[in-house]
C-alpha atoms as a PDB file:
ATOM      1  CA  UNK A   1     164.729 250.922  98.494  1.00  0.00           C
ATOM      2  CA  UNK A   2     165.460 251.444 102.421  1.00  0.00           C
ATOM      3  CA  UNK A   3     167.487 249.132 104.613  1.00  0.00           C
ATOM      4  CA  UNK A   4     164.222 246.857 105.916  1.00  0.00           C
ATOM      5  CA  UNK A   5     163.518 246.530 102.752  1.00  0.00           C
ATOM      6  CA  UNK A   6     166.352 245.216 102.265  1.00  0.00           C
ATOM      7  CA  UNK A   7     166.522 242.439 104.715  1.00  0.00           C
ATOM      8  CA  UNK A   8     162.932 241.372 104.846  1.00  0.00           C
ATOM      9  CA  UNK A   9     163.397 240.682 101.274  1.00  0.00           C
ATOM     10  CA  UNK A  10     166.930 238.804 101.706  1.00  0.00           C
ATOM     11  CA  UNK A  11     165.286 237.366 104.435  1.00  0.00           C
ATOM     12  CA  UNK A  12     162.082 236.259 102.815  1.00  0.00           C
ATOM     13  CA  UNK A  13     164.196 235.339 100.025  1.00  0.00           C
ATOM     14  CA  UNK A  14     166.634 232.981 102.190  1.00  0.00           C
ATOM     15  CA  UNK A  15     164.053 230.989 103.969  1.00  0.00           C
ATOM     16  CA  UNK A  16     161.444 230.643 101.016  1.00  0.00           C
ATOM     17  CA  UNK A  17     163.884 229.208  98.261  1.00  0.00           C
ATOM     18  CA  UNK A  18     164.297 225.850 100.001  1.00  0.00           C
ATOM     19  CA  UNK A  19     160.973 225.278 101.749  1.00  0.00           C
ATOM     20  CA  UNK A  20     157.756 224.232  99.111  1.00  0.00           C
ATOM     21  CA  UNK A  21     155.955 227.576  99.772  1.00  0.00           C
ATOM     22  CA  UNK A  22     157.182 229.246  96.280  1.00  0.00           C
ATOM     23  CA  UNK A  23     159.606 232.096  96.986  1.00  0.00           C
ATOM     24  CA  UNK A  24     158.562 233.278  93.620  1.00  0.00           C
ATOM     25  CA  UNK A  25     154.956 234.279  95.156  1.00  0.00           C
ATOM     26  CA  UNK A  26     156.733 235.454  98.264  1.00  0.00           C
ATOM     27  CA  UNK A  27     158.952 238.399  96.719  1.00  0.00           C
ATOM     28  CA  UNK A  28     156.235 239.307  93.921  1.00  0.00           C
ATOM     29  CA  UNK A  29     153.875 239.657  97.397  1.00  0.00           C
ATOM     30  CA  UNK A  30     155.913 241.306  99.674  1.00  0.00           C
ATOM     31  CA  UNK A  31     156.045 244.209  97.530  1.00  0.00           C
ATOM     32  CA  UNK A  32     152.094 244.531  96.580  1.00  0.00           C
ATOM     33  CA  UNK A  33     151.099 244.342  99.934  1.00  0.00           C
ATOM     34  CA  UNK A  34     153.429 246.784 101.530  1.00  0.00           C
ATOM     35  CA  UNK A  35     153.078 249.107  98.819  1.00  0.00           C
ATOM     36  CA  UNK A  36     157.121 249.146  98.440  1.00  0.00           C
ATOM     37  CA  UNK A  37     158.250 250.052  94.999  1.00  0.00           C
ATOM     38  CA  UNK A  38     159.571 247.163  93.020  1.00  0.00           C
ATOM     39  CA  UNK A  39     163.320 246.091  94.702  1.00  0.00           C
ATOM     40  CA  UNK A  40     164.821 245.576  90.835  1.00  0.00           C
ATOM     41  CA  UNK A  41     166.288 243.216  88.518  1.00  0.00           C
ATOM     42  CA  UNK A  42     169.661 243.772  90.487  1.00  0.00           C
ATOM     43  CA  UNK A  43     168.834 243.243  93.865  1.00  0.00           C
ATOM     44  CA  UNK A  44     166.639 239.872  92.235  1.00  0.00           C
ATOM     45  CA  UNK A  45     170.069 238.931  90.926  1.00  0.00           C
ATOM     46  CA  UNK A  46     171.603 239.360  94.749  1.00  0.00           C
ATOM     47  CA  UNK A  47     169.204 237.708  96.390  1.00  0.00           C
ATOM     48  CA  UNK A  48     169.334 234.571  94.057  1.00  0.00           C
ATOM     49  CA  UNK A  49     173.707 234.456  94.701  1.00  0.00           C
ATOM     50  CA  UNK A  50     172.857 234.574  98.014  1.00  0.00           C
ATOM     51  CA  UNK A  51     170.397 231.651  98.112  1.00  0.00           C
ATOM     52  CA  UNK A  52     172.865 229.648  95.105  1.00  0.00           C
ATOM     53  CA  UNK A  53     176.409 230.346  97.621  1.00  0.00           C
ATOM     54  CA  UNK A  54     173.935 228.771 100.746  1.00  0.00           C
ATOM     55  CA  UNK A  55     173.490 225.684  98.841  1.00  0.00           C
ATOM     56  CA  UNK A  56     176.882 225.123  97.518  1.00  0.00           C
ATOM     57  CA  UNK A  57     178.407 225.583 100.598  1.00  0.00           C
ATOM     58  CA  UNK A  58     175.995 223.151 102.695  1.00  0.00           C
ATOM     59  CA  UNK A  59     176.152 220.118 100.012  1.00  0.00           C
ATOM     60  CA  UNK A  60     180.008 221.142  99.512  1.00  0.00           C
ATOM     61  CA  UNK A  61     181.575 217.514  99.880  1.00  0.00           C
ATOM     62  CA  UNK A  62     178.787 215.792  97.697  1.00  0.00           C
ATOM     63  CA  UNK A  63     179.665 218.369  95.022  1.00  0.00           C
ATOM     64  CA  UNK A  64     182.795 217.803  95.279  1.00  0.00           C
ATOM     65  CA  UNK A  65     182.327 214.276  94.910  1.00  0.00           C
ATOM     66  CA  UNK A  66     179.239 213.965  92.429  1.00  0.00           C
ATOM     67  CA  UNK A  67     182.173 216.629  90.144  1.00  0.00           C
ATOM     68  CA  UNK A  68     184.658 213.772  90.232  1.00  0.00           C
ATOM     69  CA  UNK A  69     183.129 210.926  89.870  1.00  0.00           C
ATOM     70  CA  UNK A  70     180.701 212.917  86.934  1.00  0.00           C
ATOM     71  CA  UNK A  71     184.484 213.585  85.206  1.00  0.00           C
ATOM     72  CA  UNK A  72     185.179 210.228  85.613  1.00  0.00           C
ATOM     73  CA  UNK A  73     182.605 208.652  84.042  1.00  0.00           C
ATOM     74  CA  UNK A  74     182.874 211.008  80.619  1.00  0.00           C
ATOM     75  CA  UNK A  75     186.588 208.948  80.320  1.00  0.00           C
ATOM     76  CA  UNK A  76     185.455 205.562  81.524  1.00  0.00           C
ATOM     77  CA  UNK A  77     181.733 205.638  80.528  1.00  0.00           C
ATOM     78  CA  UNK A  78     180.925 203.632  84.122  1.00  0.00           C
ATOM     79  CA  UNK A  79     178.484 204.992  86.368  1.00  0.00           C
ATOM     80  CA  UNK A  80     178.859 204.741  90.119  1.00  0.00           C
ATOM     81  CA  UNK A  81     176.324 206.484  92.737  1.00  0.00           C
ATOM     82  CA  UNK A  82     177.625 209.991  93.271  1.00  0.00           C
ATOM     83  CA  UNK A  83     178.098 210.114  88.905  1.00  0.00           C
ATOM     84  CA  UNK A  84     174.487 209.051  88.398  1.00  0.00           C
ATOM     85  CA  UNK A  85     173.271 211.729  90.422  1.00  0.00           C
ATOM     86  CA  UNK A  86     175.376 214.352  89.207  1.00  0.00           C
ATOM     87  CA  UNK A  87     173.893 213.540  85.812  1.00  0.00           C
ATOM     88  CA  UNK A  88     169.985 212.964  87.321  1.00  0.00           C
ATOM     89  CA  UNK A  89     170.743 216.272  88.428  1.00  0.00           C
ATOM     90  CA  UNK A  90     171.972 217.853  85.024  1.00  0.00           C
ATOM     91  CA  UNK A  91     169.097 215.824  82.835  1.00  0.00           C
ATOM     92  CA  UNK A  92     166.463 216.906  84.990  1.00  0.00           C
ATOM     93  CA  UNK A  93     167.293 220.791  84.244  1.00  0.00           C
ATOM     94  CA  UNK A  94     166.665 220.266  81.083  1.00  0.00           C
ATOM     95  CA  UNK A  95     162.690 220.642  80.803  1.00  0.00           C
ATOM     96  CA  UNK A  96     162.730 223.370  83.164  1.00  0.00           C
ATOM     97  CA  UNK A  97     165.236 225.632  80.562  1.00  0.00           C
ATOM     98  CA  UNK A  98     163.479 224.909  77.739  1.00  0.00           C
ATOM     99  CA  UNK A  99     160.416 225.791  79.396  1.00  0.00           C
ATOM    100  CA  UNK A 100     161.650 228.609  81.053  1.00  0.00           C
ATOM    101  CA  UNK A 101     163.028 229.952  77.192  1.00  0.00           C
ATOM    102  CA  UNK A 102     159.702 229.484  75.352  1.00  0.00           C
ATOM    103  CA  UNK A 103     156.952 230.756  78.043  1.00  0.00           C
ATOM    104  CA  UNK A 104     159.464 233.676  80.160  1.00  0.00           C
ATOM    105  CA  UNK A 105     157.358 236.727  78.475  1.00  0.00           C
ATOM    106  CA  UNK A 106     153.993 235.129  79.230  1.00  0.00           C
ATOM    107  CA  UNK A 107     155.210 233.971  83.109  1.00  0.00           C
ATOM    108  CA  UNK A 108     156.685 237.469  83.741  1.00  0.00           C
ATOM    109  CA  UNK A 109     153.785 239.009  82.868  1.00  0.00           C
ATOM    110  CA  UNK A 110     150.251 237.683  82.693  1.00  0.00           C
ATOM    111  CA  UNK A 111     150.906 235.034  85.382  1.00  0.00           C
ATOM    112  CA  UNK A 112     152.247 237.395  88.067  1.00  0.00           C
ATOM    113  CA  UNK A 113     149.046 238.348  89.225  1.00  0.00           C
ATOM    114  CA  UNK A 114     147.840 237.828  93.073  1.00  0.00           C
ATOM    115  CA  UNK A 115     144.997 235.753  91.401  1.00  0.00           C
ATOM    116  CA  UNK A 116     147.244 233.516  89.882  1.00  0.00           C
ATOM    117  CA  UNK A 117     149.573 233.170  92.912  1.00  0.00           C
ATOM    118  CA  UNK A 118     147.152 231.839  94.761  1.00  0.00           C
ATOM    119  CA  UNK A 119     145.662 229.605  92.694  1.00  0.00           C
ATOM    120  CA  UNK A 120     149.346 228.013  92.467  1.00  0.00           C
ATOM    121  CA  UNK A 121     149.287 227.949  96.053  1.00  0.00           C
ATOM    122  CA  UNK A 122     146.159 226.277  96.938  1.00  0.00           C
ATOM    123  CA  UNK A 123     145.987 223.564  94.368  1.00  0.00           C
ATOM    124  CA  UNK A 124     149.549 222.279  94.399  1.00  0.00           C
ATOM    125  CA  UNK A 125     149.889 222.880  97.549  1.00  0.00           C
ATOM    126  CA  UNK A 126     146.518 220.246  97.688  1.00  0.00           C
ATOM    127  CA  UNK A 127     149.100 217.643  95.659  1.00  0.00           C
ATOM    128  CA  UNK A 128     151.672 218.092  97.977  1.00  0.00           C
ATOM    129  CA  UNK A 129     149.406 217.156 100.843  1.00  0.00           C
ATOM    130  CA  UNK A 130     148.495 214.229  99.356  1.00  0.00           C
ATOM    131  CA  UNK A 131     151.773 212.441  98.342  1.00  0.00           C
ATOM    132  CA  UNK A 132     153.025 213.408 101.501  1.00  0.00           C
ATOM    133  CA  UNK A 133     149.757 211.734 103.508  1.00  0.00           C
ATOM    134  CA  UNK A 134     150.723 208.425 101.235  1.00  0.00           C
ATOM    135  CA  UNK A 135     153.961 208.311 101.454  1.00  0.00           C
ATOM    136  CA  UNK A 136     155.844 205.219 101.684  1.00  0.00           C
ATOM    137  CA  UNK A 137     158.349 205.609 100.012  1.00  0.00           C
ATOM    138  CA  UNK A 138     162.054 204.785 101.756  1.00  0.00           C
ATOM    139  CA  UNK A 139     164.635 205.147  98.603  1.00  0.00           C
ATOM    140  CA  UNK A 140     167.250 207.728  98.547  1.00  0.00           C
ATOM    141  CA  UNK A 141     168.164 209.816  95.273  1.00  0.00           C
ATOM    142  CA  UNK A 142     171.401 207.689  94.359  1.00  0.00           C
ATOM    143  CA  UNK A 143     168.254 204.849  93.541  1.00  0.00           C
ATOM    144  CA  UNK A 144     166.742 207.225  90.690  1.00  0.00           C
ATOM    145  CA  UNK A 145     166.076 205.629  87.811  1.00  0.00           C
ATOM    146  CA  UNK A 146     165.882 207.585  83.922  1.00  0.00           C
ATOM    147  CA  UNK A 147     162.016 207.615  84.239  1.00  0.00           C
ATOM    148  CA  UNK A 148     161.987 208.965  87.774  1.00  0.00           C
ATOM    149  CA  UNK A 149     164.879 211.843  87.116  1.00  0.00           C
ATOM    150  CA  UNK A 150     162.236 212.649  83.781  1.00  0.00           C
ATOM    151  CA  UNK A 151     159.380 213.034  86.097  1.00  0.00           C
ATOM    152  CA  UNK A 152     161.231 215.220  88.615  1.00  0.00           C
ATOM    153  CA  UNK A 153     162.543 217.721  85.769  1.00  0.00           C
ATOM    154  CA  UNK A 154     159.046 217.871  83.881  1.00  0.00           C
ATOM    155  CA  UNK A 155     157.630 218.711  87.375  1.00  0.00           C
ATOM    156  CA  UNK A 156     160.241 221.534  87.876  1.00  0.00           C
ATOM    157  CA  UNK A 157     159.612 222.636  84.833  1.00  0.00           C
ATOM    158  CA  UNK A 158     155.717 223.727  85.809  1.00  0.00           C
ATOM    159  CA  UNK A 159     157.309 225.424  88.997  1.00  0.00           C
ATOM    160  CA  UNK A 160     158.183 228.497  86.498  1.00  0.00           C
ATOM    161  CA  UNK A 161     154.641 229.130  87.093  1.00  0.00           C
ATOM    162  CA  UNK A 162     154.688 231.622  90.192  1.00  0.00           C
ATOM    163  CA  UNK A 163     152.689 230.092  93.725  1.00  0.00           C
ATOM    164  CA  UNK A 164     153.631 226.646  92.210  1.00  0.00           C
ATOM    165  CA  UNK A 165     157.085 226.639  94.510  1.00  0.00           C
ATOM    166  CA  UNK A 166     160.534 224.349  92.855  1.00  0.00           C
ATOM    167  CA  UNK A 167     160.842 223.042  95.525  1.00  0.00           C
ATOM    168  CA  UNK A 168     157.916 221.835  96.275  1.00  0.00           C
ATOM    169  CA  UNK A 169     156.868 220.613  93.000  1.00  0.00           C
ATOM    170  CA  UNK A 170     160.065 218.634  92.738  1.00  0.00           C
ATOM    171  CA  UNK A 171     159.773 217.154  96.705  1.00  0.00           C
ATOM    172  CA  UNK A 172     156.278 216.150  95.628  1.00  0.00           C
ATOM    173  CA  UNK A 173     157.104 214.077  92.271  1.00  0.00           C
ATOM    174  CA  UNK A 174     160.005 212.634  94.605  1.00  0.00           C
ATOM    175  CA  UNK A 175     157.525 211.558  96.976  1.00  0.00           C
ATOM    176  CA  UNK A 176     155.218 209.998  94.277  1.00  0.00           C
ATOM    177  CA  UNK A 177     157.653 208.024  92.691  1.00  0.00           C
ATOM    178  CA  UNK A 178     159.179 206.445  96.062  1.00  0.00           C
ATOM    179  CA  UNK A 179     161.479 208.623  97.438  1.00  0.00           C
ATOM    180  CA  UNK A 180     161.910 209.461 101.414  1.00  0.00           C
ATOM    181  CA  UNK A 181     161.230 212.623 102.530  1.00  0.00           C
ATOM    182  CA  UNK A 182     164.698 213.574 102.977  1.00  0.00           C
ATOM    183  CA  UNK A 183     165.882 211.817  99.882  1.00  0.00           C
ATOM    184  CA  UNK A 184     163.284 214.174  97.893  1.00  0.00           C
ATOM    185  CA  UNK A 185     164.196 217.078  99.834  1.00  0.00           C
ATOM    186  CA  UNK A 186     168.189 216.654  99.208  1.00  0.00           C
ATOM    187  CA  UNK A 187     167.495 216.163  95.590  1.00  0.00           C
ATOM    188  CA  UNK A 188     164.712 219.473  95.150  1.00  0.00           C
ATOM    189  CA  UNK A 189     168.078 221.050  96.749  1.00  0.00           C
ATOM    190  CA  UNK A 190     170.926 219.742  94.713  1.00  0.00           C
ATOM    191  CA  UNK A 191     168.439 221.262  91.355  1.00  0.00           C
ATOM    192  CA  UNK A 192     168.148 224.704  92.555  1.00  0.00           C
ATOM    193  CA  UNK A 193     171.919 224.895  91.419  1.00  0.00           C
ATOM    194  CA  UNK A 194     172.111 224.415  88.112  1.00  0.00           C
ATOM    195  CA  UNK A 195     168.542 226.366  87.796  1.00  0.00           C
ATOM    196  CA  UNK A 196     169.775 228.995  90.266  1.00  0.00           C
ATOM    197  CA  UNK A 197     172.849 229.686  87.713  1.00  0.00           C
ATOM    198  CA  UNK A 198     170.780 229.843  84.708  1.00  0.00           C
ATOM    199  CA  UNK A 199     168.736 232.227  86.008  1.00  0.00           C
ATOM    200  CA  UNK A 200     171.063 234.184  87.589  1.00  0.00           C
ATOM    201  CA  UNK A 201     172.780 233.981  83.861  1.00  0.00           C
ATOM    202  CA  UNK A 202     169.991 235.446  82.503  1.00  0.00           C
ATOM    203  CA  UNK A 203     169.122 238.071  85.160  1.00  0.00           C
ATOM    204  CA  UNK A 204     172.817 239.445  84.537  1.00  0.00           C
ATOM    205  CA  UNK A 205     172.281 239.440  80.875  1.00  0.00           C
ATOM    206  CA  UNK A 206     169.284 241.793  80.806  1.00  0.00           C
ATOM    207  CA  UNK A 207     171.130 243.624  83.656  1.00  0.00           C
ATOM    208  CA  UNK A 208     173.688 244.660  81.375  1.00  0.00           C
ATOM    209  CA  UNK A 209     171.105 246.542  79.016  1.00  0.00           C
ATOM    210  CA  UNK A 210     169.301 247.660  81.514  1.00  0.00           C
ATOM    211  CA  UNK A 211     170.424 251.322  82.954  1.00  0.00           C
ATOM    212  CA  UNK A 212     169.288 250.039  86.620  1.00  0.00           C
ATOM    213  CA  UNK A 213     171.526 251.584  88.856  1.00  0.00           C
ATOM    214  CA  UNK A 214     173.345 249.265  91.081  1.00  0.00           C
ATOM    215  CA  UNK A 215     173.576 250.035  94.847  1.00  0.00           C
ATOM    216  CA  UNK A 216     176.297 247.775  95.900  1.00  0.00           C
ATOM    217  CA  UNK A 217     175.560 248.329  99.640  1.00  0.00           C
ATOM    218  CA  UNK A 218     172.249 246.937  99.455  1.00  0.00           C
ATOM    219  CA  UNK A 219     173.489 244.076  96.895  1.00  0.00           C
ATOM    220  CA  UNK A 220     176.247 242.816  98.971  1.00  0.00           C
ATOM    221  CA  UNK A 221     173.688 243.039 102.253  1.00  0.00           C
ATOM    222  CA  UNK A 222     170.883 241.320 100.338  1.00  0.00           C
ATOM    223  CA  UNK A 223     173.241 238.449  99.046  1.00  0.00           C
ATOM    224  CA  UNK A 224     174.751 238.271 102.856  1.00  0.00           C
ATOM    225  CA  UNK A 225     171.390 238.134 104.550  1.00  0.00           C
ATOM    226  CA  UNK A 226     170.065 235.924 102.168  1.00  0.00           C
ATOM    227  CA  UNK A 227     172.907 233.599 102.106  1.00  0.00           C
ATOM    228  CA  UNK A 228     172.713 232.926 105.928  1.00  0.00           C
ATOM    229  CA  UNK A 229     168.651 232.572 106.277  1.00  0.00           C
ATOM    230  CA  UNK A 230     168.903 230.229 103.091  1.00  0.00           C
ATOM    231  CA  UNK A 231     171.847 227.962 104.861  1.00  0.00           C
ATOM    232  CA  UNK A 232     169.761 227.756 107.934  1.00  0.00           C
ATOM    233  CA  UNK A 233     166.515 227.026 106.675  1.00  0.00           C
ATOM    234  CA  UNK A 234     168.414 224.227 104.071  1.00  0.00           C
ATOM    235  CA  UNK A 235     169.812 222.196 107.921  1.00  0.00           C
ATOM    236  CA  UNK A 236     166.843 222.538 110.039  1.00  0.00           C
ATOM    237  CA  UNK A 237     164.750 221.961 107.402  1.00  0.00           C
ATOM    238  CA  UNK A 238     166.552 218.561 106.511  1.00  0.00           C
ATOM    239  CA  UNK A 239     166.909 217.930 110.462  1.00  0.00           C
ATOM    240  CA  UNK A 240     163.092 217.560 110.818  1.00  0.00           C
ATOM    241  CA  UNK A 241     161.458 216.984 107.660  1.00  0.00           C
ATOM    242  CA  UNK A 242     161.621 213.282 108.440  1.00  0.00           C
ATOM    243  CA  UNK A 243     159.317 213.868 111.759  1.00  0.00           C
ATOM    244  CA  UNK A 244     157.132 216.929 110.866  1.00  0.00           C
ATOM    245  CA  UNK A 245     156.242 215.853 107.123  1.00  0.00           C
ATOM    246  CA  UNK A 246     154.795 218.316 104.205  1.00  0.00           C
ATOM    247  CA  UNK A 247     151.571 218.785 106.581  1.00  0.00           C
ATOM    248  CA  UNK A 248     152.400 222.230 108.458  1.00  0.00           C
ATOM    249  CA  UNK A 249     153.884 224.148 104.583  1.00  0.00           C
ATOM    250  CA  UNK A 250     150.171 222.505 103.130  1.00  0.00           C
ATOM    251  CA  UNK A 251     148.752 224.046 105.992  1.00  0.00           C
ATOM    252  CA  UNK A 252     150.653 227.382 105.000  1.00  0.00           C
ATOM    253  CA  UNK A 253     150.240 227.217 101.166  1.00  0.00           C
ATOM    254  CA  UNK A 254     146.289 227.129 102.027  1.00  0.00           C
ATOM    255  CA  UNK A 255     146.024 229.786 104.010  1.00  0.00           C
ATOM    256  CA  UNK A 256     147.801 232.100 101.767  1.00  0.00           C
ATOM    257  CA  UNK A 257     146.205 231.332  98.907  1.00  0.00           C
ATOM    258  CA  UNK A 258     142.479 231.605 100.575  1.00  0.00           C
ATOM    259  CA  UNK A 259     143.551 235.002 101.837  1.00  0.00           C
ATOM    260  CA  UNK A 260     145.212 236.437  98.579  1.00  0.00           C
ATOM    261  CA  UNK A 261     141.959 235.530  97.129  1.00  0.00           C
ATOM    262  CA  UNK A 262     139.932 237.121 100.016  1.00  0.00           C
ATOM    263  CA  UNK A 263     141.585 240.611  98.989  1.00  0.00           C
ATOM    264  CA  UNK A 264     142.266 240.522  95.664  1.00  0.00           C
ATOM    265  CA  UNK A 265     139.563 238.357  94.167  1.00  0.00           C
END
């Protein structure tokens, strides 16, 4: 690895976690089409701290208060706003780690393929396009329901499938069962975190048998860079999703996924 290396990666990284455009595809394409040499399992596990501190430190107060009230409730067994979402939030990981656990050889693998990527792209990024051009929908995520927190975690659960995108997956289900766009935005966001940590978890485990060696320069840059670009994207994203919609990342998605298959197909 070199230093731009380095931060287009953190960079790409940062601003492709939290918008529905599948950072997945993103850092499995960056390399293949500049010919760099594959950045590592460590620098994967850097870039993902990066992206997991952003998100923690921008939804710091509800954490803070979806923790206590979620503490509460295991003593009193009564549910207010902030505990129900802490458990939506918790529930809905579920599918996605079970998921993740039975299918990781076949995803890392066979599915990683340009091919596949932008299949992923184009047709989900087709289903986001359409629950955001009927949207209606004006509930925020303390008004989840059991069924709808289901539906959001089996959907995140078929985002292990690269081009598919978390976040966009989840934002879409939110939009189909009646959530605003910012609600389903804030809840796609509050996810990543407990998914972000099992991964991570998992990253450092197969780090530890791995005889990678660690540059810490380039770690500690990547999780920097990637931090910051991840923070902003997460506020201006939230600033103007109301106004702009899903319309311009649908436009995106397509166009990747067209041109992926253009040159690799």
């Amino acid at each position: 690895m070199d230093w731009l290396q380095v931060v287009i990666l953190a960079v790409v990284q940062g601003l492709t976690e939290f918008l529905p455009i599948s950072s997945s595809a993103h850092l499995i394409l960056v390399p293949i089409l500049t010919e760099w040499p594959d950045q590592g399992l460590a620098f994967d596990v850097a870039l993902h701290l990066g992206s997991l501190a952003a998100v923690l430190m921008y939804f710091r107060k509800d954490l803070i208060n979806m923790a206590q009230s979620w503490t509460s409730s295991l003593v009193t067994r009564q549910l207010d706003a902030d505990a129900k979402l802490a458990w939506a939030v918790l529930l809905a990981t579920i599918p996605v780690g079970l998921a993740g656990l039975l299918f990781k050889d076949t995803i890392e693998t066979v599915l990683r393929s340009p091919i596949s990527i932008a299949w992923g792209l184009i047709v989900f990024g087709v289903v986001l396009g359409w629950a955001d051009w009927r949207h209606r929908g004006a509930r925020s995520e303390h008004q989840m329901n059991w069924k709808d927190v289901a539906l959001v975690g089996i959907a995140q659960a078929i985002a292990l499938f690269p081009g598919v995108s978390r976040s966009g997956i989840t934002m879409t289900a939110g939009l189909m069962i009646g959530l605003s766009r910012e609600a389903s935005s804030r809840f796609s966001f509050l996810l990543s975190i407990p998914v972000t940590v099992l991964a991570c978890a998992l990253e450092a485990r197969e780090l530890m048998y791995s005889e990678e060696t660690i540059e810490w320069g380039f770690m500690i840059a990547g999780i920097v860079l990637s931090g910051i670009s991840a923070y902003l994207c997460i506020h201006y994203f939230l600033a103007f999703i109301k106004n702009i919609g899903m319309q311009p990342f649908v436009a995106y998605r397509l166009v990747l996924g067209v041109l992926l298959l253009w040159i690799f197909a």
